[in-house]
C-alpha atoms as a PDB file:
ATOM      1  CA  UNK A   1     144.872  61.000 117.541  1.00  0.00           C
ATOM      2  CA  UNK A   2     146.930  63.527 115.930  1.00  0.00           C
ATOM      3  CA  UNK A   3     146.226  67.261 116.202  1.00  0.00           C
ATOM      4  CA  UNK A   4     145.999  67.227 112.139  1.00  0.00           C
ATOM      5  CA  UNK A   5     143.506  64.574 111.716  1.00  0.00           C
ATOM      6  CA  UNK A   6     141.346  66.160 114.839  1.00  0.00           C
ATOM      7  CA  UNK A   7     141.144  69.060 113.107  1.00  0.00           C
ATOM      8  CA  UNK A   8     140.199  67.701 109.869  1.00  0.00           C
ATOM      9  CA  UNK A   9     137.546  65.614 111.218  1.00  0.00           C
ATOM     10  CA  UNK A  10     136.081  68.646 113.224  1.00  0.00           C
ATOM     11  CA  UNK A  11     135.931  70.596 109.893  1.00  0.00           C
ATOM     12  CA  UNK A  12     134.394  67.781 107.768  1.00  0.00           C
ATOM     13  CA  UNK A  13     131.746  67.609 110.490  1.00  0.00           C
ATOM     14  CA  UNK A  14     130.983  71.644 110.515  1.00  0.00           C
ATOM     15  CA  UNK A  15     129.994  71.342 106.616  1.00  0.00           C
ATOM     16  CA  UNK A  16     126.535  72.388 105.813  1.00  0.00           C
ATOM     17  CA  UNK A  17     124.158  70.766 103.872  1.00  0.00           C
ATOM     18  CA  UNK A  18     124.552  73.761 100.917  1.00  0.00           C
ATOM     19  CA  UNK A  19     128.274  73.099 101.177  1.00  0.00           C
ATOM     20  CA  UNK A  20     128.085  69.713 100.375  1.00  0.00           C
ATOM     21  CA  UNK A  21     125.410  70.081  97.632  1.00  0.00           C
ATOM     22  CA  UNK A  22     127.613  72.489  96.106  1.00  0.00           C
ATOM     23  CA  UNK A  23     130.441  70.177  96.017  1.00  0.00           C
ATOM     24  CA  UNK A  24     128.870  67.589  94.666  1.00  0.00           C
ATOM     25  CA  UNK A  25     127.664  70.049  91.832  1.00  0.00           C
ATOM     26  CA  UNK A  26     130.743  70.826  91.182  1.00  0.00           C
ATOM     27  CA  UNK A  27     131.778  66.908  90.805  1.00  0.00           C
ATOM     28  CA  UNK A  28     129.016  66.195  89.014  1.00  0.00           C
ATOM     29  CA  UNK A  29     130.325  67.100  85.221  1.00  0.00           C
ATOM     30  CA  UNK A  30     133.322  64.806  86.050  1.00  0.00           C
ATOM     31  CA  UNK A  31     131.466  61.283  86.516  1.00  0.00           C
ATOM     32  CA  UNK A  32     130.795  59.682  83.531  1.00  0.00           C
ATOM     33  CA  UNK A  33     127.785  57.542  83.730  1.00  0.00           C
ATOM     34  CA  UNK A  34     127.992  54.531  81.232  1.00  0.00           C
ATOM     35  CA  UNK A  35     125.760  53.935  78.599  1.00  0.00           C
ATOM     36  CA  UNK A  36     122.932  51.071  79.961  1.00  0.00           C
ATOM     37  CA  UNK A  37     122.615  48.215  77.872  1.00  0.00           C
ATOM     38  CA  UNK A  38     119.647  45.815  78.314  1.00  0.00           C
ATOM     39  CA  UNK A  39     120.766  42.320  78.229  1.00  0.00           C
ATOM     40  CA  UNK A  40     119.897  39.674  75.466  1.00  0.00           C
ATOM     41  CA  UNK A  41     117.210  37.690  75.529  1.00  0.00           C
ATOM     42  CA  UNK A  42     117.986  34.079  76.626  1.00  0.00           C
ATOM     43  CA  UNK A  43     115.621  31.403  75.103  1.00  0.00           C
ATOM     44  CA  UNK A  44     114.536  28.813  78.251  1.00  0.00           C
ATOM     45  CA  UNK A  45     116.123  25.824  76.442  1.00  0.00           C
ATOM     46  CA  UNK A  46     119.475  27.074  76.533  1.00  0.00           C
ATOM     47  CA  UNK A  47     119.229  27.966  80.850  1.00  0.00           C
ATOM     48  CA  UNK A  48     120.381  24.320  82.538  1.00  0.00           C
ATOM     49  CA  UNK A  49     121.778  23.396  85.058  1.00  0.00           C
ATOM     50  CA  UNK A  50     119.868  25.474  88.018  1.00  0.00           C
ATOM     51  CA  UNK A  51     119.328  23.887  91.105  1.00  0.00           C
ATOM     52  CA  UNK A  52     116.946  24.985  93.695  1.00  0.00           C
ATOM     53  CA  UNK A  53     117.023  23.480  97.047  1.00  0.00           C
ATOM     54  CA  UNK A  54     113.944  22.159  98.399  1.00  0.00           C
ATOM     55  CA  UNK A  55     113.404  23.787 100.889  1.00  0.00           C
ATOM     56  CA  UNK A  56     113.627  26.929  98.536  1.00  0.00           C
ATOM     57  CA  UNK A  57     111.321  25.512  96.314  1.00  0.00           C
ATOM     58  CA  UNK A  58     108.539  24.493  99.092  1.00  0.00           C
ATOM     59  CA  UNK A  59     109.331  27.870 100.205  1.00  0.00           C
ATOM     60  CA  UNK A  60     108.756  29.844  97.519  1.00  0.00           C
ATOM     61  CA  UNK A  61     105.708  27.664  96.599  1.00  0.00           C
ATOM     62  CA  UNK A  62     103.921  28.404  99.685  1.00  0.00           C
ATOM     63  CA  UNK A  63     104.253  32.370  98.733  1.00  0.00           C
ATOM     64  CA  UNK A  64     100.480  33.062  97.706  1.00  0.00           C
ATOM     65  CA  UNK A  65     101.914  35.146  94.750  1.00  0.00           C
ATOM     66  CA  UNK A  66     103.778  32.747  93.493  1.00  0.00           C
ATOM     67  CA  UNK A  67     102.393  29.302  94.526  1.00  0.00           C
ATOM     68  CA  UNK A  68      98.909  29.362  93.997  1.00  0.00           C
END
């Protein structure tokens, strides 16, 4: 290992907690967070083609929520 990078890592190791919270303040304006969009609806007669193992399905049918 290089003298550079050991000296780095020491460094990025030293940072406090307030340091880092700070930075990411700092970064914070510059992420843009996209806009959520709630998917479509999708009517049950238009989902085919799913296949669920059986053991999946014995599985998931022995799951007290779910089974019984």
């Amino acid at each position: 290992m290089t003298k550079h990078i050991a000296a780095r890592e020491s460094r990025e190791s030293e940072m406090s907690l307030d340091q880092l919270r700070g930075d990411c303040a700092r970064m914070a304006p510059h992420w843009v967070v996209p806009a959520v969009t709630a998917p479509a609806p999708v009517h049950h007669s238009l989902i085919h083609g799913v296949v669920v193992p059986p053991a999946s399905a014995r599985l998931v049918d022995a799951m007290s929520d779910y089974g019984d």
